[in-house]
Protein backbone atom coordinates (compact mmCIF):
# COMPACT_ATOMS: atom_id res chain seq x y z
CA UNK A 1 -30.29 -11.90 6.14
CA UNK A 2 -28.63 -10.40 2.85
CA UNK A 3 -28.15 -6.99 4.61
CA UNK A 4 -26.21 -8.76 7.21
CA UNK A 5 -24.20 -10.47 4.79
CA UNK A 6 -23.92 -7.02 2.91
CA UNK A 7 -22.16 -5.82 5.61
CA UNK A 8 -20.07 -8.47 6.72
CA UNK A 9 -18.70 -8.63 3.31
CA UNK A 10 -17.70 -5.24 3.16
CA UNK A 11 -16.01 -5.68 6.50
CA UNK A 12 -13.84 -8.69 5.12
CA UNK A 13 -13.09 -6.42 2.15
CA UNK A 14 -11.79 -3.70 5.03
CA UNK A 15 -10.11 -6.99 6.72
CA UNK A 16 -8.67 -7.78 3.73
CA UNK A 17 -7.38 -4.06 2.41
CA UNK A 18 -5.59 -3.56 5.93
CA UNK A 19 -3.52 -7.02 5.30
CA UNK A 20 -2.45 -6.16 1.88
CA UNK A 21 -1.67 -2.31 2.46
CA UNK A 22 -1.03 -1.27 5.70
CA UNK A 23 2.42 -2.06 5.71
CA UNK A 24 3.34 -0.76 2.13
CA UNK A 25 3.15 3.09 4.15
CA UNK A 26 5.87 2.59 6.40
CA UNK A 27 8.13 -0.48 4.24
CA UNK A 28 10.81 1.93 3.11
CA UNK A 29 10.89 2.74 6.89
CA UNK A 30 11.63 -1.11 7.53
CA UNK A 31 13.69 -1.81 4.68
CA UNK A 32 16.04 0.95 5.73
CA UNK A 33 16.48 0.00 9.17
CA UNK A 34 14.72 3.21 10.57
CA UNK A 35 12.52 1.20 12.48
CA UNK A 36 11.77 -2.87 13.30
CA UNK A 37 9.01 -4.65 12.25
CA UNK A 38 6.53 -3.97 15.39
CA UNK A 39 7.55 -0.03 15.48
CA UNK A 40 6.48 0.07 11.88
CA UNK A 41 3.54 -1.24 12.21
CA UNK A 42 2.06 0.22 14.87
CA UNK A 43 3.18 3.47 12.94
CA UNK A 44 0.70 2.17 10.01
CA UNK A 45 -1.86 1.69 11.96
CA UNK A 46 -1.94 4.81 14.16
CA UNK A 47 -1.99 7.06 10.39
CA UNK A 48 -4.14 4.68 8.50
CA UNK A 49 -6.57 5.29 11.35
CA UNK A 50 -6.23 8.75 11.89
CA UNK A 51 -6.63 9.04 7.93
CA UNK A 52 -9.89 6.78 8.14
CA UNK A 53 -10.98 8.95 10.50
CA UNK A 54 -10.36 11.82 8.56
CA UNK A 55 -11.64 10.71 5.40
CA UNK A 56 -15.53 11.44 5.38
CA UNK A 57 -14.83 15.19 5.93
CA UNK A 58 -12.09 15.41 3.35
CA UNK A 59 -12.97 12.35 0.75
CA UNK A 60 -16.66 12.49 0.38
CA UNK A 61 -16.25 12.32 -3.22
CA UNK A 62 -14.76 8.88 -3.35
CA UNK A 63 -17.23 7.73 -1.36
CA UNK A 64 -19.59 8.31 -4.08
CA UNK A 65 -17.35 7.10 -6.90
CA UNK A 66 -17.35 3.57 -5.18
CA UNK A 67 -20.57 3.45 -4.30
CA UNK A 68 -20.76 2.88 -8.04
CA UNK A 69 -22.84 5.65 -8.76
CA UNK A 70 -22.94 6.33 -12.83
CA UNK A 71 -21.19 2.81 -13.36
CA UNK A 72 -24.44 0.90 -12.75
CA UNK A 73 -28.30 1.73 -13.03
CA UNK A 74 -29.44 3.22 -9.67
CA UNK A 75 -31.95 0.45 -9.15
CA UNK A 76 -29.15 -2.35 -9.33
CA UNK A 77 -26.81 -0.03 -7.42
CA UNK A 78 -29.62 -0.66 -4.40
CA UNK A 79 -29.37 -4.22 -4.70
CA UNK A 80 -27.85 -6.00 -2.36
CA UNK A 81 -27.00 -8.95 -4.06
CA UNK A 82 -24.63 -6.56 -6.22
CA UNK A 83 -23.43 -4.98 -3.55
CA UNK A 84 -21.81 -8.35 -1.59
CA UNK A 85 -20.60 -9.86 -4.72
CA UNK A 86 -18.75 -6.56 -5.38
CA UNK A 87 -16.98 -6.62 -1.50
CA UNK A 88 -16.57 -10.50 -2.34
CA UNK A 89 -15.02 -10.74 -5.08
CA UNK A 90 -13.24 -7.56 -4.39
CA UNK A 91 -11.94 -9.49 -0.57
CA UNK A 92 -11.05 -12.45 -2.14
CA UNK A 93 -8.75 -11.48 -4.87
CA UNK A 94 -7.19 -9.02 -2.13
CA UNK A 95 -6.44 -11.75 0.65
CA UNK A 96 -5.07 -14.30 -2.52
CA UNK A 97 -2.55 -11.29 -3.00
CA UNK A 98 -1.99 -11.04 0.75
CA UNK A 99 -0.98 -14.90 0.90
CA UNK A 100 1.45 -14.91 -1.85
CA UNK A 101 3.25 -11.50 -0.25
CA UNK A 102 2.12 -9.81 -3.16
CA UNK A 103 1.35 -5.72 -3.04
CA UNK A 104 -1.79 -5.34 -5.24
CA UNK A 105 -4.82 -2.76 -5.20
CA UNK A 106 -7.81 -2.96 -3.59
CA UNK A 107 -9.26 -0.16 -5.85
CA UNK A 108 -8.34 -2.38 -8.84
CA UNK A 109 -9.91 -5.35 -6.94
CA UNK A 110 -13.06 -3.59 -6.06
CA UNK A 111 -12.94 -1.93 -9.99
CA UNK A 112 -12.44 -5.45 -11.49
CA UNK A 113 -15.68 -6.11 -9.32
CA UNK A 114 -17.91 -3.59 -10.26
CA UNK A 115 -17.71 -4.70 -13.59
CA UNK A 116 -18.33 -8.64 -13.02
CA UNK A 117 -21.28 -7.99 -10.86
CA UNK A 118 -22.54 -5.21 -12.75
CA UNK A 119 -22.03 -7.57 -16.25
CA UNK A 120 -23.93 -10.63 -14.80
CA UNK A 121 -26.34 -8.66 -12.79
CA UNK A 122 -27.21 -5.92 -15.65
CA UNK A 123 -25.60 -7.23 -18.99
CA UNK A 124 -23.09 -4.42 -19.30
CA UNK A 125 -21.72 -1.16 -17.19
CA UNK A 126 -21.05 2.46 -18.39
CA UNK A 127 -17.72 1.88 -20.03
CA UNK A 128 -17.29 5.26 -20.31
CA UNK A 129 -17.48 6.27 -16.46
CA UNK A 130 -15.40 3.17 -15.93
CA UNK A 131 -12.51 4.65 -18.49
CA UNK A 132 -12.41 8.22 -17.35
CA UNK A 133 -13.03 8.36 -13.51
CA UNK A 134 -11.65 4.80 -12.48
CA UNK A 135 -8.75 3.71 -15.38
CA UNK A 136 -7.17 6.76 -16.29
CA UNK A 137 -6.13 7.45 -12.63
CA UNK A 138 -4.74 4.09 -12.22
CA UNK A 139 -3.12 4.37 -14.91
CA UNK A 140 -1.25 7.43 -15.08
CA UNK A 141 -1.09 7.52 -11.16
CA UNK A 142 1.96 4.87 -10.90
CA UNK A 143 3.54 6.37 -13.89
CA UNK A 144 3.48 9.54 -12.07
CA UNK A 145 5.09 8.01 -9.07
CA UNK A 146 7.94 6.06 -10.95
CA UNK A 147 9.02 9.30 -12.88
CA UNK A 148 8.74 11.47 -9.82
CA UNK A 149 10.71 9.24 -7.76
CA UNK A 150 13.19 8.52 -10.28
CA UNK A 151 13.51 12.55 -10.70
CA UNK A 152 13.47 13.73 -7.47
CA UNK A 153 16.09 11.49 -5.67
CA UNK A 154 18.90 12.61 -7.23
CA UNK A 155 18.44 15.87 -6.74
CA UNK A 156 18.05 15.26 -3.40
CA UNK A 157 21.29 13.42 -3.94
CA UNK A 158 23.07 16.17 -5.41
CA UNK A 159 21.41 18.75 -2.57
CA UNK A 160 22.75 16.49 -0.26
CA UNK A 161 26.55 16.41 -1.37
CA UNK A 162 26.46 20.00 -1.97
CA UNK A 163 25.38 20.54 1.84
CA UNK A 164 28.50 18.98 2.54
CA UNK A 165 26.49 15.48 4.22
CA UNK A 166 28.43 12.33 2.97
CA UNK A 167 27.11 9.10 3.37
CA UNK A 168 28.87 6.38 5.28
CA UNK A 169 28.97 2.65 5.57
CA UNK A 170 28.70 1.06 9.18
CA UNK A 171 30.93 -1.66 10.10
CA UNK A 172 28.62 -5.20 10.58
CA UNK A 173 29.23 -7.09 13.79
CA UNK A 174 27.83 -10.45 14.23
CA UNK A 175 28.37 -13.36 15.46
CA UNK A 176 29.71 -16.50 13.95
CA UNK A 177 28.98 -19.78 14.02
CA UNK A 178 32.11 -21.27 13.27
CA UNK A 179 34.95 -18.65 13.63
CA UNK A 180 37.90 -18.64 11.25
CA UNK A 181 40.45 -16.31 10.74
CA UNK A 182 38.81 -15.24 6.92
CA UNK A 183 35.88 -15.96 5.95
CA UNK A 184 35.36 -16.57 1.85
CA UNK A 185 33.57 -13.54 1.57
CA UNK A 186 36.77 -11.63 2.92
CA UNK A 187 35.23 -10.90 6.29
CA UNK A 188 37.31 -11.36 8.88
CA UNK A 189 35.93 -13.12 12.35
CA UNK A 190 37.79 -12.41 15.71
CA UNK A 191 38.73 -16.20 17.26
CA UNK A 192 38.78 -15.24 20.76
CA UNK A 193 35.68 -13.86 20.45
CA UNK A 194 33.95 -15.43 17.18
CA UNK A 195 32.81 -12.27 16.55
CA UNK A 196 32.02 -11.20 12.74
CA UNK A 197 33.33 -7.47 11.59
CA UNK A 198 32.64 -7.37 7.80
CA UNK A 199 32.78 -3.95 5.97
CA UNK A 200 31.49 -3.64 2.76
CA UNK A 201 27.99 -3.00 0.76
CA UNK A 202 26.37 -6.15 2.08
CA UNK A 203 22.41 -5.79 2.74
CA UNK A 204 23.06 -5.97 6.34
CA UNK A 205 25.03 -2.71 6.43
CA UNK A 206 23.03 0.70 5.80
CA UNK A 207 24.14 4.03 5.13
CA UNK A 208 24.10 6.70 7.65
CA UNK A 209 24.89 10.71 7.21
CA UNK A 210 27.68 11.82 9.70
CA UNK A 211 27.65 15.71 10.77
CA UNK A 212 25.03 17.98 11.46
CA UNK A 213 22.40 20.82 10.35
CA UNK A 214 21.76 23.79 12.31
CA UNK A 215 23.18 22.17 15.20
CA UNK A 216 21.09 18.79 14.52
CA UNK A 217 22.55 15.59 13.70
CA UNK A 218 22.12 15.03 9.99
CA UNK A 219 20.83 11.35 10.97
CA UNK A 220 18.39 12.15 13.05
CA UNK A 221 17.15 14.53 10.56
CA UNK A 222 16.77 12.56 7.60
CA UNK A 223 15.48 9.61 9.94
CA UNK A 224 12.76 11.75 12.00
CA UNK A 225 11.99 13.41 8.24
CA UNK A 226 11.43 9.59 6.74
CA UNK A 227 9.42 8.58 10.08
CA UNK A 228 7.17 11.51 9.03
CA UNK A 229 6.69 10.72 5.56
CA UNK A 230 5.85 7.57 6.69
CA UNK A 231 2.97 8.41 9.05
CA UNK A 232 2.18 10.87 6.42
CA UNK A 233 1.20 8.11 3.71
CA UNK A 234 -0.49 6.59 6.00
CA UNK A 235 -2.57 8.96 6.72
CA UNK A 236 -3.06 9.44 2.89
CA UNK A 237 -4.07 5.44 2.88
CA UNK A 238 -6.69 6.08 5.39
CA UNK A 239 -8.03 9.02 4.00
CA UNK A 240 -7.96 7.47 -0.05
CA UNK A 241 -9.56 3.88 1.39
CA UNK A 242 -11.44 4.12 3.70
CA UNK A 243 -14.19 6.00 0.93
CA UNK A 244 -14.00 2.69 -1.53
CA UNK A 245 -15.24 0.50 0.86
CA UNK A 246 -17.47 2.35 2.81
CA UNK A 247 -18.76 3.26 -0.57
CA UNK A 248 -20.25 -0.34 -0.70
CA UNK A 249 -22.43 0.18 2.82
CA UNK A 250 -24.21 3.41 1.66
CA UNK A 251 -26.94 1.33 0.75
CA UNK A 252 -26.80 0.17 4.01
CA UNK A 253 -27.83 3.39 5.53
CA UNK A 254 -31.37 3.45 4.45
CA UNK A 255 -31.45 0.07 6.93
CA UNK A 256 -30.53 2.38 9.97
CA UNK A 257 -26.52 2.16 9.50
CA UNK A 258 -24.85 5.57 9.25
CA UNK A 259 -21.76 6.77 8.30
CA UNK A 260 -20.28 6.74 12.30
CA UNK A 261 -21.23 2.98 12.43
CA UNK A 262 -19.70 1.96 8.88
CA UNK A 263 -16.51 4.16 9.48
CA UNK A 264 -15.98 2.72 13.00
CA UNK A 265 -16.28 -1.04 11.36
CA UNK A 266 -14.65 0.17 8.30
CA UNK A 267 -11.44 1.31 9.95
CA UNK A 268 -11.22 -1.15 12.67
CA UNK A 269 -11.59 -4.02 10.00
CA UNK A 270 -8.51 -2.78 8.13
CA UNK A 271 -6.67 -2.12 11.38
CA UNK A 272 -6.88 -5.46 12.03
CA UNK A 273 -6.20 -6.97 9.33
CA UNK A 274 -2.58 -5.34 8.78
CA UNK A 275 -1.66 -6.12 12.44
CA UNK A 276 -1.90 -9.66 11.83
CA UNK A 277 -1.07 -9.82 8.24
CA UNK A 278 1.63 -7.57 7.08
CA UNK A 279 4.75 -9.82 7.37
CA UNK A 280 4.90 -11.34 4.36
CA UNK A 281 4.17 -7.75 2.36
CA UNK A 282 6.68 -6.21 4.77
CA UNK A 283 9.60 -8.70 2.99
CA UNK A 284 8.42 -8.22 -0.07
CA UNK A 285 8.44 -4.06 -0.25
CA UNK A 286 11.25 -4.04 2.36
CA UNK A 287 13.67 -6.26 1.10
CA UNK A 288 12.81 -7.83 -2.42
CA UNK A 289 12.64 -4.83 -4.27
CA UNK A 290 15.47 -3.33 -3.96
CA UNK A 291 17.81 -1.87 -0.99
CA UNK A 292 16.56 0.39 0.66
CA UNK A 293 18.31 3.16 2.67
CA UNK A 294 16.89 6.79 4.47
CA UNK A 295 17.47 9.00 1.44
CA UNK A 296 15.70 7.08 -1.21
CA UNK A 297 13.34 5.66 1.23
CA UNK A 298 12.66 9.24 2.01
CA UNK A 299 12.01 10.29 -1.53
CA UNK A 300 9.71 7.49 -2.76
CA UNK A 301 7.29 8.15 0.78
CA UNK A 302 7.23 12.03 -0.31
CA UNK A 303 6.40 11.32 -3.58
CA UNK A 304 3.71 8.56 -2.29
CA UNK A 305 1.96 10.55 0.30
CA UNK A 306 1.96 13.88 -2.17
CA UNK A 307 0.06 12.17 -4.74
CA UNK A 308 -2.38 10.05 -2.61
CA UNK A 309 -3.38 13.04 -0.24
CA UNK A 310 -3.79 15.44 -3.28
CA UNK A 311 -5.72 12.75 -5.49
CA UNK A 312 -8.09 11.70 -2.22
CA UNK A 313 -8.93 15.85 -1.77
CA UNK A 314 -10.14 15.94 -6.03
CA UNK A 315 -11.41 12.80 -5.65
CA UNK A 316 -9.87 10.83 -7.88
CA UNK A 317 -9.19 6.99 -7.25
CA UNK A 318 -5.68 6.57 -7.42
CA UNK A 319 -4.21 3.14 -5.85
CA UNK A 320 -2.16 4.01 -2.82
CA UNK A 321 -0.86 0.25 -3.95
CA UNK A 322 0.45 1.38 -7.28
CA UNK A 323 1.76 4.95 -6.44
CA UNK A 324 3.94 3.50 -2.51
CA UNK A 325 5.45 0.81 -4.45
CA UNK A 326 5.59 2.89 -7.86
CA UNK A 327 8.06 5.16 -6.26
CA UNK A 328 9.80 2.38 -5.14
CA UNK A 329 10.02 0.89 -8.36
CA UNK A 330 11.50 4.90 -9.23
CA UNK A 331 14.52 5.02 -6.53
CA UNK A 332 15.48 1.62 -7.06
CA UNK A 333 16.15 1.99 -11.14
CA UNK A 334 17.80 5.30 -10.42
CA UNK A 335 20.09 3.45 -7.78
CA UNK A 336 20.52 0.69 -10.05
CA UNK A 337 19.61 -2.23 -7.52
CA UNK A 338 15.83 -2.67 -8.57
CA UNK A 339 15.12 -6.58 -8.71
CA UNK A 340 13.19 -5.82 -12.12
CA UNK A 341 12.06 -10.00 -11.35
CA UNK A 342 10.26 -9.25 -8.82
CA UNK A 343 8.93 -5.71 -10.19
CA UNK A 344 7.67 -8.23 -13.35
CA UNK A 345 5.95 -10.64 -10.98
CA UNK A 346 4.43 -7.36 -9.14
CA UNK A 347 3.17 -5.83 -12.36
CA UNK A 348 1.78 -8.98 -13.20
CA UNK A 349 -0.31 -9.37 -10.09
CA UNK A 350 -1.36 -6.02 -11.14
CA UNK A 351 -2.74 -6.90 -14.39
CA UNK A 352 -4.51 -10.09 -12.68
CA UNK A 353 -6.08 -8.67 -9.89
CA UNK A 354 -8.68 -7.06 -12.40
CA UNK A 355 -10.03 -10.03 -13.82
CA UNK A 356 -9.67 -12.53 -10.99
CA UNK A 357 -11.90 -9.57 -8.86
CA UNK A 358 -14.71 -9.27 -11.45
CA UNK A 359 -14.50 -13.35 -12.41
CA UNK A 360 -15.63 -14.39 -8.39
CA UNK A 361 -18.00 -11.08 -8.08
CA UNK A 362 -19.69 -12.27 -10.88
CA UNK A 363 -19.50 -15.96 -9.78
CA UNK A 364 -20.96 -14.57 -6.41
CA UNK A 365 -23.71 -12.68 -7.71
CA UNK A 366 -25.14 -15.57 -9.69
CA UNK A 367 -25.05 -17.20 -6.40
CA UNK A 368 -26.88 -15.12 -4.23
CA UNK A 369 -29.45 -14.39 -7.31
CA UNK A 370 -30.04 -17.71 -7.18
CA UNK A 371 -30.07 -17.89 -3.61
CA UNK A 372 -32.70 -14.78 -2.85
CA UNK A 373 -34.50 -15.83 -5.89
């Protein structure tokens, strides 16, 4: 009966990764206007896929970092009481996140959650494991993203002007509700038609490179370069994940599971769970933050999918959370436009997620001690 809920808890923490970061791969995408909401997705979820896939071959090292190997004593890391209260508490403070269209990490959920279930279970964990393999990656990781970001774009920027590619503002046509000649905002709305034309910075209008490269329209360029990026961190999300969670089931294969069977449940989980809950993430990261547009939207992805992929190959748990909306953070301070409210109210869910995870693991594996006892 425990193995069964052993695995059904890690496949709600899968459920619940997907929801909260499936969409953060492909939001500069959204928030730019590359794409709509249902092309973006299904973007995320082809490359978190193909990176889940991908990940046992080319991540087997994070698979035995979150098995919580070294953190815990082997014989409690075989228990399977610790085990669900870790993918518990780790799911629950996750899918809180998800509701309140906050982006946190699952790897600081599922961190916070080692160390309340390995406290109640054991009486303490190896705080030195936990410092230099899990916190000094998460901590230096975003860091690394915001600087790079911040860095990067405008020499991009510059690379771009000196190519001779300007960037121009779109007319907005709408329609209006009740036409007038001028509207108070200084548009100006056709009567005979009630159509809106407004031209001006407003959200709704997005930059767009005239001209061409080699023959290609600049445009297309920069948009089929920022689709790729996009796909790209996905991939990386897949491939840095999928490891953490399926970390929690290697117990599990002792009991006749293997790694096919947990990466097939593992990946599917988190599949679904971003199809049916990424909208409220997708405002957040696409719109909240600050204004996005191809160029920096382009930037902050390369940045993002560089560092995940190349901390996934050494192994070293780095929150695709933190790094995606890190370089966010990056091109919208260098733009000026960063909503530093919201970036406050993101950090903070940061700082919680840590505490709320290890508070219910630990609440959990009272529980179930109780419960098996």
């Amino acid at each position: 009966m425990l193995t069964f809920i052993l695995i059904l808890a890690a496949v709600v923490l899968a459920y619940a990764n997907g929801s909260n970061d499936n969409f953060k791969v492909v939001a500069t995408l959204y928030g730019s206007g590359t794409m709509d909401y249902r092309t973006a997705l299904g973007v995320a979820t082809g490359a978190q896929i193909a990176g889940s896939l991908a990940s046992i071959a080319l991540a087997g090292t994070l698979l035995t970092a979150f098995s919580g190997k070294g953190l815990v004593p082997a014989e409690v890391l075989s228990d399977p009481v610790f085990l669900t209260s870790v993918a518990f508490g780790a799911a629950a403070a996750v899918l809180l996140a998800t509701r309140l269209g906050l982006p946190v990490s699952t790897t600081h959920a599922l961190i916070g959650a080692l160390v309340g279930a390995g406290v109640v279970l054991e009486g303490t964990v190896a705080w030195g494991t936990l410092g230099a393999v899990f916190f000094l990656p998460l901590l230096v990781s975003p860091l690394l993203a915001f600087g790079a970001a911040a860095t990067l774009y405008p020499t991009a920027h510059e690379t771009r002007k000196w190519l001779g590619i300007e960037a121009d503002t779109c007319l907005c046509v709408g329609t209006s509700v009740a036409p007038v000649a001028v509207g108070a905002d200084g548009s100006i709305v056709l009567r005979s038609t009630g159509a809106l034309v407004q031209l001006g910075d407003d959200a709704r209008c997005r930059a767009f490179y005239p001209g061409s490269i080699a023959g290609v329209s600049a445009q297309r360029l920069v948009e089929g370069a920022h689709t790729i990026s996009g796909a790209a961190l996905g991939f990386a999300r897949g491939l840095n994940d999928t490891p953490k969670v399926m970390g929690l089931l290697v117990a599990a294969g002792s009991l006749g599971m293997t790694h096919r069977v947990s990466l097939v449940l593992i990946s599917v989980a988190m599949a679904v769970g971003g199809l049916l809950h990424s909208a409220r993430l997708a405002d957040t990261l696409g719109h909240k933050i600050t204004q996005l547009e191809h160029g920096p939207g382009l930037t902050a992805n390369l940045v993002a999918s560089t560092l995940v992929i190349g901390a996934s190959l050494l192994g070293s748990p780095v929150s695709t959370t933190h790094v995606s909306t890190g370089a966010i953070f990056g091109v919208g301070a260098w733009s000026g436009r960063c909503s530093w409210q919201w970036v406050g109210g993101i950090v903070s869910a940061w700082v919680g997620t840590l505490p709320i995870a290890a508070l219910i693991a630990g609440i959990n594996a009272i529980g179930l001690r109780l419960l098996v006892s």
